[in-house]
C-alpha atoms as a PDB file:
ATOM      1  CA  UNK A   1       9.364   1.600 -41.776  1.00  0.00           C
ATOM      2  CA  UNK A   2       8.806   2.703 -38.456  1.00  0.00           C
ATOM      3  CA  UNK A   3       8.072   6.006 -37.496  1.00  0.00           C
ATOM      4  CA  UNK A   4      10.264   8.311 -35.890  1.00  0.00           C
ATOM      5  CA  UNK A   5       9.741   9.456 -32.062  1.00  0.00           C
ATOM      6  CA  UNK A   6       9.529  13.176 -31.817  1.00  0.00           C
ATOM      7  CA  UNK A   7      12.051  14.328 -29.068  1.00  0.00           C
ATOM      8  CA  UNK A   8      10.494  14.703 -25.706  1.00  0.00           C
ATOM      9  CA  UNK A   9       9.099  18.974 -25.393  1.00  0.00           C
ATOM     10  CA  UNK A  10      10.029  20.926 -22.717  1.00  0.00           C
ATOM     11  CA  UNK A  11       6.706  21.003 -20.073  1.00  0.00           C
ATOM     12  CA  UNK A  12       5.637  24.246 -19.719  1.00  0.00           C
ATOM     13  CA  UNK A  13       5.727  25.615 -16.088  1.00  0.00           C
ATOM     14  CA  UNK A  14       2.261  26.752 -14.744  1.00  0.00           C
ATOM     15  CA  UNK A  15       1.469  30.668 -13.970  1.00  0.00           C
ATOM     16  CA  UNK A  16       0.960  31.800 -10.591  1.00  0.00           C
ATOM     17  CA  UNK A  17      -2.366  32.378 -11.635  1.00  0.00           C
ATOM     18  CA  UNK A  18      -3.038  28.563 -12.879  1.00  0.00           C
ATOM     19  CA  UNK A  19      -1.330  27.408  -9.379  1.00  0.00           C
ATOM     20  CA  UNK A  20      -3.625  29.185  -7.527  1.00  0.00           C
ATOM     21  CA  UNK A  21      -6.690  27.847  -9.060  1.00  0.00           C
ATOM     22  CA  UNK A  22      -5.417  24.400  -9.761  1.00  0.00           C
ATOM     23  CA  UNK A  23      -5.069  24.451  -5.332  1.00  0.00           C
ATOM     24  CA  UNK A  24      -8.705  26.116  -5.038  1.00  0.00           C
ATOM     25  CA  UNK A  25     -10.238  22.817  -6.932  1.00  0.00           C
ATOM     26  CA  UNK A  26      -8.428  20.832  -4.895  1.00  0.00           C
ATOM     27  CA  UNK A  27      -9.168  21.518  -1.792  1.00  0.00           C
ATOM     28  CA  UNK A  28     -12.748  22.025  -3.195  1.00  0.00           C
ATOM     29  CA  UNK A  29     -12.738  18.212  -4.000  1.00  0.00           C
ATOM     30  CA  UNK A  30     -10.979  17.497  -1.384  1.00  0.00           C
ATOM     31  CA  UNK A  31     -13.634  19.126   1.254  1.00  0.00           C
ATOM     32  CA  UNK A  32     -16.381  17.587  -1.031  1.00  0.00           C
ATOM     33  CA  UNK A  33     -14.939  14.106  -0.652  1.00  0.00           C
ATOM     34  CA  UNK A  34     -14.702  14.226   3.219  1.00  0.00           C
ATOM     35  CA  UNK A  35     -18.105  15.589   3.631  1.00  0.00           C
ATOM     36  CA  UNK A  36     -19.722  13.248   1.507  1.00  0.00           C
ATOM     37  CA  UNK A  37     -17.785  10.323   3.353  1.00  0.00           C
ATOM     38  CA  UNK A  38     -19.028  11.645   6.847  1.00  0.00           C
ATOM     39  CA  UNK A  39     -22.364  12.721   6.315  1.00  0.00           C
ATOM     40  CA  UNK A  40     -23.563  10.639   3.246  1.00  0.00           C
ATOM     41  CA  UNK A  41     -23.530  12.305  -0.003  1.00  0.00           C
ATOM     42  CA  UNK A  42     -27.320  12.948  -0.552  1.00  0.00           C
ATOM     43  CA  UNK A  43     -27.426  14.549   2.897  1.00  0.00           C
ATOM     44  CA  UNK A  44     -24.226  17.345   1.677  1.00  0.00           C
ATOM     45  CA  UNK A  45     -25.091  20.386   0.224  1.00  0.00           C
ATOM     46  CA  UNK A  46     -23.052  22.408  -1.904  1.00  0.00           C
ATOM     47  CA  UNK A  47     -23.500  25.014   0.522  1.00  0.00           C
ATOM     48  CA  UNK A  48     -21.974  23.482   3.179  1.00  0.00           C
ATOM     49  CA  UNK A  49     -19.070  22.198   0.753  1.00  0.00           C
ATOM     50  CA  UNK A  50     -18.172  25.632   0.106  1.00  0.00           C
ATOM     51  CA  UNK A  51     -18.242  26.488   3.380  1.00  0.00           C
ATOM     52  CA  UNK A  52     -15.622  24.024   4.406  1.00  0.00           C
ATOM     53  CA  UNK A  53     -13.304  24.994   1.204  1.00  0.00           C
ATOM     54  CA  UNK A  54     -14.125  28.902   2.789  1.00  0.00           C
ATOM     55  CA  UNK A  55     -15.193  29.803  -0.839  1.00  0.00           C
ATOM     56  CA  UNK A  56     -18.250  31.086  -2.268  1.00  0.00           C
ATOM     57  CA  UNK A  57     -20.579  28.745  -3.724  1.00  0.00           C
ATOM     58  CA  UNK A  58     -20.428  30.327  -7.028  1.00  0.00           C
ATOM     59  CA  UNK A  59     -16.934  29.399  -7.078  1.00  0.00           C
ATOM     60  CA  UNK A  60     -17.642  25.773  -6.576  1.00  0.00           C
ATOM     61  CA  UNK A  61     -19.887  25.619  -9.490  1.00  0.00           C
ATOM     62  CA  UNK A  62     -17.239  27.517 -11.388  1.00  0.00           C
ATOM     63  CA  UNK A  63     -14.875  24.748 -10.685  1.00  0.00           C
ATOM     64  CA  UNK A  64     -18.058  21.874 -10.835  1.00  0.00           C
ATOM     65  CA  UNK A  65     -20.622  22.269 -12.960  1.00  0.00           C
ATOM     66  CA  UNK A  66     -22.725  19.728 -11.105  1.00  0.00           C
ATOM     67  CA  UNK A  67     -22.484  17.710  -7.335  1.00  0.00           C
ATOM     68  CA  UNK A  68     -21.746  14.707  -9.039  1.00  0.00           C
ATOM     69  CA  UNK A  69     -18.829  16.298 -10.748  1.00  0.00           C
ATOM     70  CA  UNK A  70     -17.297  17.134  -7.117  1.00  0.00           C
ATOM     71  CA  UNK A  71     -16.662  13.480  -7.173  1.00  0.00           C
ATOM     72  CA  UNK A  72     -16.391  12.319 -11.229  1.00  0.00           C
ATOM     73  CA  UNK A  73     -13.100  13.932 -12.315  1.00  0.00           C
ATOM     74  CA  UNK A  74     -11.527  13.598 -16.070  1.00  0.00           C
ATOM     75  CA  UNK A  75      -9.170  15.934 -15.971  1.00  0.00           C
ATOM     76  CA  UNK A  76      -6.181  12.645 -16.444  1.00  0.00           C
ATOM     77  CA  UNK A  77      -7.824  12.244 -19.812  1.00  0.00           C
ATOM     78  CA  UNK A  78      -5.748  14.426 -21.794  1.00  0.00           C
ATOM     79  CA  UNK A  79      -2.223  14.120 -20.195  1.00  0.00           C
ATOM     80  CA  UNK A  80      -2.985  10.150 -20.611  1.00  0.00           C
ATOM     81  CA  UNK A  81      -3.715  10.561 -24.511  1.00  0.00           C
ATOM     82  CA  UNK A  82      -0.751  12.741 -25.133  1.00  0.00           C
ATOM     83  CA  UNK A  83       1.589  10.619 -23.035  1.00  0.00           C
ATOM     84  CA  UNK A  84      -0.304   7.419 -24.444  1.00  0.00           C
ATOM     85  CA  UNK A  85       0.837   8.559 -28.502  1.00  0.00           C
ATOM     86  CA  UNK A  86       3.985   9.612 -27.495  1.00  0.00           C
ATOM     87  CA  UNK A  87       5.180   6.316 -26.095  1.00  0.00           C
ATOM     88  CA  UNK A  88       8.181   4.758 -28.448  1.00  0.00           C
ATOM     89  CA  UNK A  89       6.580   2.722 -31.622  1.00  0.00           C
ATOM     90  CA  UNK A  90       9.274  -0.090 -30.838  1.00  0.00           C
ATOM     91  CA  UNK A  91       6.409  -0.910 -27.276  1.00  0.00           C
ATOM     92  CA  UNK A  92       3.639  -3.277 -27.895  1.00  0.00           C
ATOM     93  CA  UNK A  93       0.207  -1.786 -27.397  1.00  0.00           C
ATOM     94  CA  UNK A  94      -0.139  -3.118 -23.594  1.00  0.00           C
ATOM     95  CA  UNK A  95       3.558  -2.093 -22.624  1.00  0.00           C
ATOM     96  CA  UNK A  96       2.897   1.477 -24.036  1.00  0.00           C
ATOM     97  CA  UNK A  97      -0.073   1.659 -21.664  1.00  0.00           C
ATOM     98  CA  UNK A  98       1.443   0.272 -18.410  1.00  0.00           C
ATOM     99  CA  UNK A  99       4.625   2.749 -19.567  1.00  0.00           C
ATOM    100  CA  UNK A 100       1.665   5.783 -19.375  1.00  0.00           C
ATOM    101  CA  UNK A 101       0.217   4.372 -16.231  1.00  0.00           C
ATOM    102  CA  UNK A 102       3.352   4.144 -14.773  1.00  0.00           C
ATOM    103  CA  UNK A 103       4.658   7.591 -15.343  1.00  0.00           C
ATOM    104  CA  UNK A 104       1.627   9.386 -14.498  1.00  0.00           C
ATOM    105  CA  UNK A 105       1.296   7.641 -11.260  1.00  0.00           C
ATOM    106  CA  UNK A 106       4.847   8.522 -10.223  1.00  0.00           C
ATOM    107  CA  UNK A 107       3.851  12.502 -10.896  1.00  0.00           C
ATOM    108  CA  UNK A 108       0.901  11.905  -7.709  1.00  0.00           C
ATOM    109  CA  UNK A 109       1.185  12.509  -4.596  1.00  0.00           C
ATOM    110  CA  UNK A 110       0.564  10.465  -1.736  1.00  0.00           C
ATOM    111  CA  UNK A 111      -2.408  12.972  -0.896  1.00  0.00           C
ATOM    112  CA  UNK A 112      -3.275  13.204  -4.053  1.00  0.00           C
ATOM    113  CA  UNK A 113      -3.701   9.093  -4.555  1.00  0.00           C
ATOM    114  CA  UNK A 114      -5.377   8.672  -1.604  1.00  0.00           C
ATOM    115  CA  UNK A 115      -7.585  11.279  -2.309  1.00  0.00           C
ATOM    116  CA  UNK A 116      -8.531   9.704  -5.653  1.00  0.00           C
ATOM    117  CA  UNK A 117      -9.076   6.575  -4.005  1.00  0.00           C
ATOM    118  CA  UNK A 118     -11.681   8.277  -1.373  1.00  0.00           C
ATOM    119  CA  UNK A 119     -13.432   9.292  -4.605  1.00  0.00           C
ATOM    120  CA  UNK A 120     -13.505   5.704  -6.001  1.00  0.00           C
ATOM    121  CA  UNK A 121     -14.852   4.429  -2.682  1.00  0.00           C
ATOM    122  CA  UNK A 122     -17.363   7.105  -2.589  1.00  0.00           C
ATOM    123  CA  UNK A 123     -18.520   5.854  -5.900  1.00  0.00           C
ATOM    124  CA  UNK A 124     -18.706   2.268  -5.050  1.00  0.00           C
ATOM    125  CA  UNK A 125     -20.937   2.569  -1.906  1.00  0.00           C
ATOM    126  CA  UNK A 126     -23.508   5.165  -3.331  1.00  0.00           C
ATOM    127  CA  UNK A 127     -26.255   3.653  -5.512  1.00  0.00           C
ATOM    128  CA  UNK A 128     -26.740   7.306  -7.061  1.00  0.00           C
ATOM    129  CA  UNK A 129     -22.855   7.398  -7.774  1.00  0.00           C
ATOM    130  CA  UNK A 130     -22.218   4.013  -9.136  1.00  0.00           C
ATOM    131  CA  UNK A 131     -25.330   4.304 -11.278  1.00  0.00           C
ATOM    132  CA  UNK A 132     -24.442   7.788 -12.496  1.00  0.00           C
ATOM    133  CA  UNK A 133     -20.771   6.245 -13.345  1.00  0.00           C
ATOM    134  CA  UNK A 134     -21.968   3.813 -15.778  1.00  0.00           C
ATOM    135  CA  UNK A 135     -21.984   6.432 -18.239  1.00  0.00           C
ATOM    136  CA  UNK A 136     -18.566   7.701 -17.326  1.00  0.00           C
ATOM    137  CA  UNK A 137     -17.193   3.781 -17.704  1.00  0.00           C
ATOM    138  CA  UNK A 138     -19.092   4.061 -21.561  1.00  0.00           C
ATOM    139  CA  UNK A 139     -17.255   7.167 -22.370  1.00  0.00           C
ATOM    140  CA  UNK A 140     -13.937   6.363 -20.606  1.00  0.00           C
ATOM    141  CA  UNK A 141     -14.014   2.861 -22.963  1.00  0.00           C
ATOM    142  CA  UNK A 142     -14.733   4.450 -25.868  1.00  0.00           C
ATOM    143  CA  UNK A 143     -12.206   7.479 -25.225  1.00  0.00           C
ATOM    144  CA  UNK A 144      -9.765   3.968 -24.625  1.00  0.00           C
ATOM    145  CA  UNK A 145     -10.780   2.267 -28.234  1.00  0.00           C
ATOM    146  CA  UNK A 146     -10.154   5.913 -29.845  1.00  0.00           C
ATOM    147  CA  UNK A 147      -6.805   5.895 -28.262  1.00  0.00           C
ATOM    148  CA  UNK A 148      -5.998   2.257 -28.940  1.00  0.00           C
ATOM    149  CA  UNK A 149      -6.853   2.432 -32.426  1.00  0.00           C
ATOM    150  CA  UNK A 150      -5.024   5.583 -33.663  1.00  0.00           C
ATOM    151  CA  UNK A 151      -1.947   4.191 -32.427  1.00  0.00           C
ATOM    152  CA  UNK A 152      -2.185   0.543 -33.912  1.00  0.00           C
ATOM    153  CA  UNK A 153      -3.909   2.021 -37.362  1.00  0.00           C
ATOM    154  CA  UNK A 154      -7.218   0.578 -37.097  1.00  0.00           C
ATOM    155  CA  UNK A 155     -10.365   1.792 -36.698  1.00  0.00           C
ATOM    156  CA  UNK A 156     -12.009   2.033 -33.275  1.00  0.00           C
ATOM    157  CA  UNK A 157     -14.839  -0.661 -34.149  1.00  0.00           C
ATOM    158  CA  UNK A 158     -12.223  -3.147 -35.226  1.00  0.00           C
ATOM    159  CA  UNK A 159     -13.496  -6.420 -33.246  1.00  0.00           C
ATOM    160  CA  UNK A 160     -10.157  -6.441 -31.597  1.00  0.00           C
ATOM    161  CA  UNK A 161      -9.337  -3.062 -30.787  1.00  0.00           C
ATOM    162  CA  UNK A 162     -12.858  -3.379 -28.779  1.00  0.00           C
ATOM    163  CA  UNK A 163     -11.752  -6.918 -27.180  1.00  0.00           C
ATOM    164  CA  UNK A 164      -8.482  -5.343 -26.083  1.00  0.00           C
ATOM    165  CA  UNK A 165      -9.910  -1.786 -24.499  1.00  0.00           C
ATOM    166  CA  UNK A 166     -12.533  -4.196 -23.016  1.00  0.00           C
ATOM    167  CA  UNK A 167      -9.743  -6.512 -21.040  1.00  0.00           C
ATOM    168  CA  UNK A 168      -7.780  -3.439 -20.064  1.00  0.00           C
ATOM    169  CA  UNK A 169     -10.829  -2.065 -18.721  1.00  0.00           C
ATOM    170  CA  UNK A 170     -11.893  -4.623 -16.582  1.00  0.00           C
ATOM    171  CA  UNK A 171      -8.671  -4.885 -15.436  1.00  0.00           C
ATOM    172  CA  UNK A 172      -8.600  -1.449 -14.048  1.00  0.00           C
ATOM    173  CA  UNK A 173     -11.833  -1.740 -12.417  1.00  0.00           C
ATOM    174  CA  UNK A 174     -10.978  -5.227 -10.927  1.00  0.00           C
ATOM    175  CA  UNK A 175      -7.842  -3.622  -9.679  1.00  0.00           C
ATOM    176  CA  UNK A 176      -9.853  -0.389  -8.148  1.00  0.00           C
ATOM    177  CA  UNK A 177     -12.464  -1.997  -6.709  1.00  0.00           C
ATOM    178  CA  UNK A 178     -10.036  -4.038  -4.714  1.00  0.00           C
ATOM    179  CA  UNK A 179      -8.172  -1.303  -3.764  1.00  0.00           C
ATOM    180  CA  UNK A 180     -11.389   0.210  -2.285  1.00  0.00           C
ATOM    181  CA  UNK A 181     -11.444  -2.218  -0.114  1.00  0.00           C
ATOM    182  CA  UNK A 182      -8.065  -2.399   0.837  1.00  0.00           C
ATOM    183  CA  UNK A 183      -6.294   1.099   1.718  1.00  0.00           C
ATOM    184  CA  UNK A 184      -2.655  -0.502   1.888  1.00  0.00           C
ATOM    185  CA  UNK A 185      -2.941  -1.947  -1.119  1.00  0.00           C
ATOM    186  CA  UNK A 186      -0.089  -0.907  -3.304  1.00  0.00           C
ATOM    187  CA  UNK A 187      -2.208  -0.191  -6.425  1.00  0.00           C
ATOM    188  CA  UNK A 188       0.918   0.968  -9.082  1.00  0.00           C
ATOM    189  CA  UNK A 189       2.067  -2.577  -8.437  1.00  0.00           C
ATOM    190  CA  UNK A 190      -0.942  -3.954  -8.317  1.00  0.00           C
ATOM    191  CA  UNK A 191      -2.472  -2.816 -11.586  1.00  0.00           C
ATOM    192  CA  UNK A 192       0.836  -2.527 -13.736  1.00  0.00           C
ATOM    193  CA  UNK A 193       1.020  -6.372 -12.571  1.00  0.00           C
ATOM    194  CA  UNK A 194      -2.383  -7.119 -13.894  1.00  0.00           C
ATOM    195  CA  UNK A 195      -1.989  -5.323 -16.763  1.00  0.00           C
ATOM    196  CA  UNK A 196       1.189  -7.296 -17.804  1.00  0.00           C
ATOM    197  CA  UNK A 197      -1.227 -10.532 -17.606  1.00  0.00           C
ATOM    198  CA  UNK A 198      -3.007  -8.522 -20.585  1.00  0.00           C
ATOM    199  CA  UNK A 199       0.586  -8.890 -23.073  1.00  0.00           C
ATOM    200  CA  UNK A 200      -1.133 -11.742 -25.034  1.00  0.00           C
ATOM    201  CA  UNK A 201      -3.214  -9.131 -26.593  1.00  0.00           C
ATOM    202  CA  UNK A 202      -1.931  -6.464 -28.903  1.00  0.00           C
ATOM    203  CA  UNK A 203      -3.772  -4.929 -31.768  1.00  0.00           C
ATOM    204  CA  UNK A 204      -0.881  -4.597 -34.126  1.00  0.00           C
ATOM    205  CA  UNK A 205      -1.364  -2.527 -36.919  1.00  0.00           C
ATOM    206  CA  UNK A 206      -3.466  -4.306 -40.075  1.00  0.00           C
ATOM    207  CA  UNK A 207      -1.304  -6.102 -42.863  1.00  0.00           C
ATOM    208  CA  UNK A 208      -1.442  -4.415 -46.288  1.00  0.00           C
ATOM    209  CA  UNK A 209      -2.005  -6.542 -49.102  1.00  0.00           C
ATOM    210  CA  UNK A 210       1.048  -7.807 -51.183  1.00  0.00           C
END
């Protein structure tokens, strides 16, 4: 039997408060992002990031704990998980995932998009970034096999539940790293196009014994 999908919960509706602080961070990342882009990002201090965001630089560590985090951001991790397990039981693994993909990109903004693809740039054409984001692509993969797994009903070292976060991996960086070089690049289509390629592979859950 399959189980039952829970009925979709009402989102709650930020504070002013949350607003606020959720628009500081951006345009912290934001100013971060173009300063590092201009002037290389060894050669910006934090100092002169929180000059441009007109904030104190306390308040950019409050919001940052380190320079590199001005440009690593994980904060799509938990929306994606929640959204991921909530998809209907009746999609395959692969369709549940370009379902999430697809609904979370429709909630961005054009600003917001092409700011995340400034960051993604950023990280390709610094050696200290790209090196530093080998650890984030280890975490994000195994966050990915976690996810995977606790829908299908294996566990996250199954050999195939590791194959399968491993393809869908690769294709999102193939995808990114094409749309850092190409800024017109329609990358919804693009990567919910290369994902489909990815339908051969679904780690259904294991079959109990008769």
């Amino acid at each position: 039997m399959k189980p039952q999908t829970q009925p979709d919960q009402p989102r709650a509706v930020p504070s002013l408060r949350e607003r606020k602080k959720a628009r500081t961070k951006a345009a912290i990342q934001r100013e971060a992002v173009r300063l590092f882009r201009e002037q290389g990002y060894a050669a910006t201090t934090v100092e002169q990031v929180a000059e441009a965001a007109e904030v104190a630089p306390s308040t950019v560590f409050r919001y940052f704990a380190t320079k590199q985090d001005l440009v690593f951001s994980r904060e799509y991790d938990l929306p994606f998980a929640a959204m991921f397990q909530a998809q209907s039981p009746e999609l395959t693994t692969i369709e549940a995932e370009r379902q999430t993909i697809r609904s979370m990109l429709e909630g961005v903004s054009a600003q917001e998009l092409a700011l995340q693809r400034e960051r993604w740039v950023l990280i390709v054409s610094e050696p200290e970034l790209w090196g530093a984001s080998l650890g984030d692509i280890t975490q994000s993969m195994r966050v990915l096999s976690e996810q995977v797994a606790g829908r299908a009903g294996r566990d996250p070292r199954d050999a195939t539940v590791r194959a399968y976060a491993g393809a869908v991996f690769g294709v999102l960086l193939q995808v990114s790293l094409e749309w850092a070089e190409d800024a017109d690049m329609d990358f919804a289509a693009a990567l919910d196009e290369a994902l489909a390629c990815l339908e051969g592979l679904r780690p259904s859950p294991p079959v109990s014994p008769l």
